[in-house]
C-alpha atoms as a PDB file:
ATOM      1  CA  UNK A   1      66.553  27.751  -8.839  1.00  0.00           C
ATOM      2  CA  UNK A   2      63.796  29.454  -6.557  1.00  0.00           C
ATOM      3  CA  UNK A   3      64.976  33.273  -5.977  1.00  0.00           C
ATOM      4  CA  UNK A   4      64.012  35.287  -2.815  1.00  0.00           C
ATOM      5  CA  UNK A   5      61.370  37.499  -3.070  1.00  0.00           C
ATOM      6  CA  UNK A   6      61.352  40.905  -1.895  1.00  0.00           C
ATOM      7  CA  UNK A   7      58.878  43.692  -2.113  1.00  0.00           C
ATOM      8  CA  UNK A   8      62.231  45.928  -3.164  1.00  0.00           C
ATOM      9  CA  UNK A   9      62.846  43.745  -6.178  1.00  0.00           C
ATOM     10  CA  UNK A  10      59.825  44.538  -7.084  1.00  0.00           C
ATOM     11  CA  UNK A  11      59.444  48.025  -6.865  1.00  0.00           C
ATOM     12  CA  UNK A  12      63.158  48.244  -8.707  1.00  0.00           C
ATOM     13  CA  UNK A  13      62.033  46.584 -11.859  1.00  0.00           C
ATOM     14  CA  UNK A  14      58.696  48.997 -11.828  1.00  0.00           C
ATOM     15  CA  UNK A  15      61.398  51.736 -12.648  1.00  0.00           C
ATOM     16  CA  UNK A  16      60.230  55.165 -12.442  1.00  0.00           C
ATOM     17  CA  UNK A  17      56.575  53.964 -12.132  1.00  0.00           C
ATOM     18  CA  UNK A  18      57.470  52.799  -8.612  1.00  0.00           C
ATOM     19  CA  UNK A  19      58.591  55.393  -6.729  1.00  0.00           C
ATOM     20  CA  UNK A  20      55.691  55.383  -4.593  1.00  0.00           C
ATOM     21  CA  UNK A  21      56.348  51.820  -3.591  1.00  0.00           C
ATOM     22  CA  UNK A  22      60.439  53.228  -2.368  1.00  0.00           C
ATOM     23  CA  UNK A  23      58.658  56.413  -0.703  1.00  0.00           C
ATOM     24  CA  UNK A  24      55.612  54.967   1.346  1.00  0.00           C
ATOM     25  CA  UNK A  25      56.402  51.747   3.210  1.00  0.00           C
ATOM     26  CA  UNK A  26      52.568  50.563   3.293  1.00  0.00           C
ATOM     27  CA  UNK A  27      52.717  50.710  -0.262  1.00  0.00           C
ATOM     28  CA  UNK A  28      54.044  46.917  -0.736  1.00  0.00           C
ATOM     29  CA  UNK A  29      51.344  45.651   1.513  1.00  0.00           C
ATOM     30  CA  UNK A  30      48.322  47.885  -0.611  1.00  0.00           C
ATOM     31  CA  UNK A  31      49.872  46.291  -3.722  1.00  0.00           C
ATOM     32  CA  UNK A  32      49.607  42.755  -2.210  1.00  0.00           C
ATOM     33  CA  UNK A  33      45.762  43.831  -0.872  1.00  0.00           C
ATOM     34  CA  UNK A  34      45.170  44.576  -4.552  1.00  0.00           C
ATOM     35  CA  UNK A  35      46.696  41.415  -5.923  1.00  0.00           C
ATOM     36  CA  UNK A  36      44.645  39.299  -3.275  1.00  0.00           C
ATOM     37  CA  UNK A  37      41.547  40.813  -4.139  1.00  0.00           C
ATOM     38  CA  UNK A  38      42.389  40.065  -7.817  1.00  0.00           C
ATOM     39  CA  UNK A  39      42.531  36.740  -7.398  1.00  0.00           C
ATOM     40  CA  UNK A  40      39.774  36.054  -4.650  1.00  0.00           C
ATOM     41  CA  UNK A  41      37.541  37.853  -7.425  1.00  0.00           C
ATOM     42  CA  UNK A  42      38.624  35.519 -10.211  1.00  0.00           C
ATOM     43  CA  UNK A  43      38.209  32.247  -7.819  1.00  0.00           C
ATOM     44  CA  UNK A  44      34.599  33.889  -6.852  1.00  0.00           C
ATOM     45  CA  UNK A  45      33.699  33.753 -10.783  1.00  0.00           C
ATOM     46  CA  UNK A  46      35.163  30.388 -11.386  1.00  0.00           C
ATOM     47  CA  UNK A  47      33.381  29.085  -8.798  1.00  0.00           C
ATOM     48  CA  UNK A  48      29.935  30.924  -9.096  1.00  0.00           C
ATOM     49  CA  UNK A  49      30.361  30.152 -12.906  1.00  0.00           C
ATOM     50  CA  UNK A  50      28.676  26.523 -14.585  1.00  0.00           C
ATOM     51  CA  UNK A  51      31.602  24.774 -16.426  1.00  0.00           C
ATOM     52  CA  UNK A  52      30.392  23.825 -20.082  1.00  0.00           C
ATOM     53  CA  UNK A  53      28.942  25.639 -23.110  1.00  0.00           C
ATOM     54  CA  UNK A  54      25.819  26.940 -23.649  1.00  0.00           C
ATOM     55  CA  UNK A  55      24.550  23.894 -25.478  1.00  0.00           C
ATOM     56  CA  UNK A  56      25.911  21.494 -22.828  1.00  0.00           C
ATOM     57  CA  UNK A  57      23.716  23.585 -19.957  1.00  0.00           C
ATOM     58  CA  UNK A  58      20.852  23.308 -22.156  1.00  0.00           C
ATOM     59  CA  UNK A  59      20.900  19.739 -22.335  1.00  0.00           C
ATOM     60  CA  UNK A  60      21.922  18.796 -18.778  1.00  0.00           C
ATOM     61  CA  UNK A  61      18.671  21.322 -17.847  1.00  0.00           C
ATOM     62  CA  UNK A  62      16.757  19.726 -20.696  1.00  0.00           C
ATOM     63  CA  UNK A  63      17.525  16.279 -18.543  1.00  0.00           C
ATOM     64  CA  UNK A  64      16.803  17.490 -15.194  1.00  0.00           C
ATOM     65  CA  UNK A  65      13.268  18.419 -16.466  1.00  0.00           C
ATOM     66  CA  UNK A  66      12.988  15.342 -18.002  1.00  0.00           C
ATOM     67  CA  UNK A  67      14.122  13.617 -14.431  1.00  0.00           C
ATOM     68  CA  UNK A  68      11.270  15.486 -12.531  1.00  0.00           C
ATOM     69  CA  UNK A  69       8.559  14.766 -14.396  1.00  0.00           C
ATOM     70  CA  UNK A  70       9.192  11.034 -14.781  1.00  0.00           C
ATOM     71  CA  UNK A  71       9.560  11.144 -10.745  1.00  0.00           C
ATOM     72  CA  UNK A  72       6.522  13.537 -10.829  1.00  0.00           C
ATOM     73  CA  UNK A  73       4.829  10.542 -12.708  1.00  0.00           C
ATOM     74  CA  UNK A  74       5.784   7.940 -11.037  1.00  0.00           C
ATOM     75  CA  UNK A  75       4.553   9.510  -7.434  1.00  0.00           C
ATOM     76  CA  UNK A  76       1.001   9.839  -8.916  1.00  0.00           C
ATOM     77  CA  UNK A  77       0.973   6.563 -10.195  1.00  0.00           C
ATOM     78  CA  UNK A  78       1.772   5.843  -6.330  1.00  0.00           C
ATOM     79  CA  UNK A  79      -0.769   7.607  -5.162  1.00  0.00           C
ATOM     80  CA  UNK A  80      -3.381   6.142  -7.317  1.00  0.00           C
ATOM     81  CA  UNK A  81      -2.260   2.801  -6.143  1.00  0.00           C
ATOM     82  CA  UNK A  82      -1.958   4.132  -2.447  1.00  0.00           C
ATOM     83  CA  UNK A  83      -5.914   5.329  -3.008  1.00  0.00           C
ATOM     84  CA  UNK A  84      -6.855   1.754  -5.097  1.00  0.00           C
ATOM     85  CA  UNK A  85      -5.490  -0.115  -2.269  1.00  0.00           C
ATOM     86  CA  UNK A  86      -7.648   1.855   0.857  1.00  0.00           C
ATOM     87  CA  UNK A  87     -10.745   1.453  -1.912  1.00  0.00           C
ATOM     88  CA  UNK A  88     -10.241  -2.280  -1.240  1.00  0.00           C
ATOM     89  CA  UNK A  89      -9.604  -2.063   1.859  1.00  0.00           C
ATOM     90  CA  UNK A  90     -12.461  -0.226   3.176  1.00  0.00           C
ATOM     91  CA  UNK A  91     -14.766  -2.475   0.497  1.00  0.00           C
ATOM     92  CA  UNK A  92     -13.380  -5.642   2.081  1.00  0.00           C
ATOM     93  CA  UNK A  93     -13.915  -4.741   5.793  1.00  0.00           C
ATOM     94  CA  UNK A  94     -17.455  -3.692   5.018  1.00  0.00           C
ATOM     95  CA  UNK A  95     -18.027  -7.281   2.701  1.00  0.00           C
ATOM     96  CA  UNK A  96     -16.565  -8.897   5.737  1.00  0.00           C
ATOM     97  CA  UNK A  97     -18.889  -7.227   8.444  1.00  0.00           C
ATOM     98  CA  UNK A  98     -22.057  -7.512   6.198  1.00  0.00           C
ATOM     99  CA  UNK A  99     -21.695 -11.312   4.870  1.00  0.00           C
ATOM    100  CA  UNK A 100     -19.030 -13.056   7.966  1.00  0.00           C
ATOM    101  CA  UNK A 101     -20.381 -12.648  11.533  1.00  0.00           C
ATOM    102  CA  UNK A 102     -18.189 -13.032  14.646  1.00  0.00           C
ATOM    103  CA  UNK A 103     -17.697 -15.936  16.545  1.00  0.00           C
ATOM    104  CA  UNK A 104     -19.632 -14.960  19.581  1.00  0.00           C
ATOM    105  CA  UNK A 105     -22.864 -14.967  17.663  1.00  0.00           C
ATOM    106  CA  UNK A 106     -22.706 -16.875  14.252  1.00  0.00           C
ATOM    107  CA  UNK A 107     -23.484 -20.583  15.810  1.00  0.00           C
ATOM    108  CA  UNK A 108     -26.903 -19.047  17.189  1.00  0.00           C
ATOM    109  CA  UNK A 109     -27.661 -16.701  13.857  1.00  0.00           C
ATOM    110  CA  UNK A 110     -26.732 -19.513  11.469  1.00  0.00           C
ATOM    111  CA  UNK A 111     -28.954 -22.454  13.544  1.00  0.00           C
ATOM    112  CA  UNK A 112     -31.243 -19.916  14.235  1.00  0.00           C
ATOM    113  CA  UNK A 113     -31.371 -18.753  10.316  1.00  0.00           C
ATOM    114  CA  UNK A 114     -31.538 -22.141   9.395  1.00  0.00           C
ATOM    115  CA  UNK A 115     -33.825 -23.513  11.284  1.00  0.00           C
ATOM    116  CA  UNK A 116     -36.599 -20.726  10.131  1.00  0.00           C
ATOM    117  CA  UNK A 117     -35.604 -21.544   5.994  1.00  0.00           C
ATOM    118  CA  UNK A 118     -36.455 -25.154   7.112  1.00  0.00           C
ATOM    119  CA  UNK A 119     -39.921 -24.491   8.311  1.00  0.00           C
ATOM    120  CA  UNK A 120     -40.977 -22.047   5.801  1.00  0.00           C
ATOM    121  CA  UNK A 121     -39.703 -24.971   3.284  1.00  0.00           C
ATOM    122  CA  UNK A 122     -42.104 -27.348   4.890  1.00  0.00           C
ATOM    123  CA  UNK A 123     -39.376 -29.255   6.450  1.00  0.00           C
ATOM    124  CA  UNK A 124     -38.999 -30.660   9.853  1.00  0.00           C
ATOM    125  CA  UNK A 125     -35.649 -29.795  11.466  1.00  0.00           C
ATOM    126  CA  UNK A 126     -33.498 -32.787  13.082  1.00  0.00           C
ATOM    127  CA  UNK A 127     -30.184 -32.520  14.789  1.00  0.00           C
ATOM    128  CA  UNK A 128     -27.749 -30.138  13.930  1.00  0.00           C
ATOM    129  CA  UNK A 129     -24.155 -29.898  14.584  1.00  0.00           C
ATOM    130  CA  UNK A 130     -21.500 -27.696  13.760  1.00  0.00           C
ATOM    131  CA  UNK A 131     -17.503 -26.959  13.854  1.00  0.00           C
ATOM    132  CA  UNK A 132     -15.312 -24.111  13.640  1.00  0.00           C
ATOM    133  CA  UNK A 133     -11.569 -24.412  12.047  1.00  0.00           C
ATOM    134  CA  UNK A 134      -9.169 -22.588  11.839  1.00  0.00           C
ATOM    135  CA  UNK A 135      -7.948 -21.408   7.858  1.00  0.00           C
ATOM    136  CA  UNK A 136      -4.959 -21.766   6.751  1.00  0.00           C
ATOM    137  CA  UNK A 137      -2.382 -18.731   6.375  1.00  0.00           C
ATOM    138  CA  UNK A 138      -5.359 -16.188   7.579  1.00  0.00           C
ATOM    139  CA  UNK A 139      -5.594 -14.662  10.729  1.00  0.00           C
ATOM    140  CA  UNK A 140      -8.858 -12.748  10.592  1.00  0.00           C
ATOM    141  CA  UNK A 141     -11.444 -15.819   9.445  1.00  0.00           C
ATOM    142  CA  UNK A 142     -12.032 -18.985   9.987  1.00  0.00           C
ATOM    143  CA  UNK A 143     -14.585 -21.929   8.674  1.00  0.00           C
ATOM    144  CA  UNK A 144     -17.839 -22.851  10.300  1.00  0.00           C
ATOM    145  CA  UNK A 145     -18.609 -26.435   8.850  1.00  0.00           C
ATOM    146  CA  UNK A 146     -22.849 -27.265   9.674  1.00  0.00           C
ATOM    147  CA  UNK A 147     -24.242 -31.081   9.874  1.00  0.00           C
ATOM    148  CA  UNK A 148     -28.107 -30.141   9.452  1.00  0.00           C
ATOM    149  CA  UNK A 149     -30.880 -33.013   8.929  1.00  0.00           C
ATOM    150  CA  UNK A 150     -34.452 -32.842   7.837  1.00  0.00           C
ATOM    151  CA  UNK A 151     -37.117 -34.513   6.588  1.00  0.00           C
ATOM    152  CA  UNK A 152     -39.957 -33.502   3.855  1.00  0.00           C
ATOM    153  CA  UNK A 153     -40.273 -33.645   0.522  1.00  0.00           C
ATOM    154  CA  UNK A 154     -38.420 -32.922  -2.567  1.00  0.00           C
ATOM    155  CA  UNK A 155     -40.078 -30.251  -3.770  1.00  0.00           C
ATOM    156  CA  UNK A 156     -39.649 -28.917   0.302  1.00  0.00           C
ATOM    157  CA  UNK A 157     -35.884 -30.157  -0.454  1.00  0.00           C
ATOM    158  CA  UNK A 158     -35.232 -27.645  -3.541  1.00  0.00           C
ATOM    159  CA  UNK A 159     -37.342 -24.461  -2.076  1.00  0.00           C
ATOM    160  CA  UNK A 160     -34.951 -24.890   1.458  1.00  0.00           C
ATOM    161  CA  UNK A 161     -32.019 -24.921  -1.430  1.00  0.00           C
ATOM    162  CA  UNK A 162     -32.995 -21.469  -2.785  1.00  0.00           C
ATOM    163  CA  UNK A 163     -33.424 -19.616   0.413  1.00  0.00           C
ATOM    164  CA  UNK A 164     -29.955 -21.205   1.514  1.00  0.00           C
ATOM    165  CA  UNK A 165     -28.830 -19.892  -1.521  1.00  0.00           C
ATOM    166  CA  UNK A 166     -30.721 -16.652  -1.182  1.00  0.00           C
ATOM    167  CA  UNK A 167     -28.968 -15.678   2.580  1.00  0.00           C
ATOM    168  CA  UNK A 168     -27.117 -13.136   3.443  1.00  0.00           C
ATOM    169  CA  UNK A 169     -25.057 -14.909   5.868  1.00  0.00           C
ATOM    170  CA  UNK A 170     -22.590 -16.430   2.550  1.00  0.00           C
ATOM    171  CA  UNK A 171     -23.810 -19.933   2.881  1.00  0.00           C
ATOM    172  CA  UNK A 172     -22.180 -22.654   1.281  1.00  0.00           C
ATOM    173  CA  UNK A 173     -23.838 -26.014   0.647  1.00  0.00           C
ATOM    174  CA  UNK A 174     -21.042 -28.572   0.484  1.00  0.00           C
ATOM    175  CA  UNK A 175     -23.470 -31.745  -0.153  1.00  0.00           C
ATOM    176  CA  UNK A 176     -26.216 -32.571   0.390  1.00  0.00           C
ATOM    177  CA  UNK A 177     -27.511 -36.631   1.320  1.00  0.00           C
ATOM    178  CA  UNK A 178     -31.163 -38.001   0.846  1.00  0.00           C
ATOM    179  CA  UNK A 179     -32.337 -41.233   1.404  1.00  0.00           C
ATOM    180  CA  UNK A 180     -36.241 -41.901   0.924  1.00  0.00           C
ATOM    181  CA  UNK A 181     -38.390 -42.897   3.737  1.00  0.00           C
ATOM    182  CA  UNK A 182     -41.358 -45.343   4.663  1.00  0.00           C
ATOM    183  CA  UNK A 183     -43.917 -42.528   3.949  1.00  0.00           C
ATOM    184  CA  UNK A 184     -44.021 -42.243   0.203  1.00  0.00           C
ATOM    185  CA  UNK A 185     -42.871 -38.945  -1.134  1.00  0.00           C
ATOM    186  CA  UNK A 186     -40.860 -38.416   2.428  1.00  0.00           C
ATOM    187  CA  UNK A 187     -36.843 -38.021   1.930  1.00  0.00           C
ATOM    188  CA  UNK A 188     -34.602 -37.712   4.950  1.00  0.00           C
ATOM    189  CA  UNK A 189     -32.035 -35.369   4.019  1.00  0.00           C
ATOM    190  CA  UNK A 190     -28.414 -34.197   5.294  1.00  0.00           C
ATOM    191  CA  UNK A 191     -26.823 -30.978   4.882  1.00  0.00           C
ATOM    192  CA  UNK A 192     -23.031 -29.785   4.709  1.00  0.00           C
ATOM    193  CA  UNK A 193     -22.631 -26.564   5.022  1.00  0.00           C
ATOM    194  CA  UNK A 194     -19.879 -24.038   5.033  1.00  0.00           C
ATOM    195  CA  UNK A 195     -19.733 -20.209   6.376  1.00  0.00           C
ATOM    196  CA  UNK A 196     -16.740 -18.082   7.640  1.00  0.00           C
ATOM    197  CA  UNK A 197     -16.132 -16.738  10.861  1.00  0.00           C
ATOM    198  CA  UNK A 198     -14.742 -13.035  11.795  1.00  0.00           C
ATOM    199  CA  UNK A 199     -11.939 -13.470  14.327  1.00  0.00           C
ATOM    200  CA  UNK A 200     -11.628 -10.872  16.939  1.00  0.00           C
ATOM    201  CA  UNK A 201      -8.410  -9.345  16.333  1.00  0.00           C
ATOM    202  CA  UNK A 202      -6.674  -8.528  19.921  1.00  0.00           C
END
């Protein structure tokens, strides 16, 4: 059974030692002062205090290092792949705006361009034609198909060839058609070929 407690019982089982507590009344409440601060200073160290034994702080440290430097790691492996990835970009945009034109001015360029490869080849330009498509799943490009004819010889045929091949402009000859002509050693020829566009971006 729980007992009342009394500052009196306390001072009576003290004996002798106690007779301060019977003669000064603010002696109870010093002694309680005293106990509280006991235990406020033991709850202070248990708290303040790591739980475990030396070895067990040594490892759990041991693992926290361990943790930082495989997250140390694994940010500079992000930021080499952060830095590889604006490499490529910036290399791409400047590919793009030396080899793709925009669409305002590649039909003129490209006719234009083409039409001066064919006279330096020693062939005569016919009609040209061209379209401009859309690609698929980009937003950025699109394809610039060319229908060019001309007439000359072979050897005129293969030198146009290399200079096609030779532009900066990323020309690609899809096929090429030649059918031979009344004039011996004369080939009319037709010409397929592919370039991309730059899309203005809004």
């Amino acid at each position: 059974m729980l007992r009342s407690f009394s500052w009196k019982s306390v001072a009576s089982r003290l004996g002798p030692a106690s007779g301060g507590l019977r003669k000064d009344p603010r002696a109870p409440w010093r002694f309680a002062l005293i106990v509280l601060a006991v235990l406020n200073l033991a709850a202070l160290l248990w708290l303040i205090q790591p739980g475990g034994t030396a070895a067990e702080l040594d490892n759990e440290l041991s693992m926290r290092r361990a943790q930082v430097q495989s997250q140390q790691a694994a940010l500079a492996r992000l930021r080499a792949v952060a830095k590889k990835v604006e490499t490529a970009q910036a290399q791409q945009e400047e590919f793009m705006k030396g080899y793709f034109m925009d669409r305002r001015t590649t039909s003129s360029t490209i006719l234009t361009e083409l039409g001066s490869a064919a006279r330096e080849a020693g062939l005569k330009p016919k009609e040209h034609a061209f379209i401009i498509e859309p690609i698929e799943g980009s937003e950025t490009l699109s394809m610039m198909t060319i229908t060019a004819n001309y007439e000359g010889s072979y050897a005129d045929l293969i030198q146009f060839v290399n200079q096609v091949d030779r532009s900066k402009r990323f020309l690609i000859i899809e096929n090429i058609t030649a059918s031979p002509q009344q004039i011996p050693g004369m080939l009319a020829s037709r010409f397929k070929i592919n370039t991309f566009v730059r899309e203005e971006r809004p």
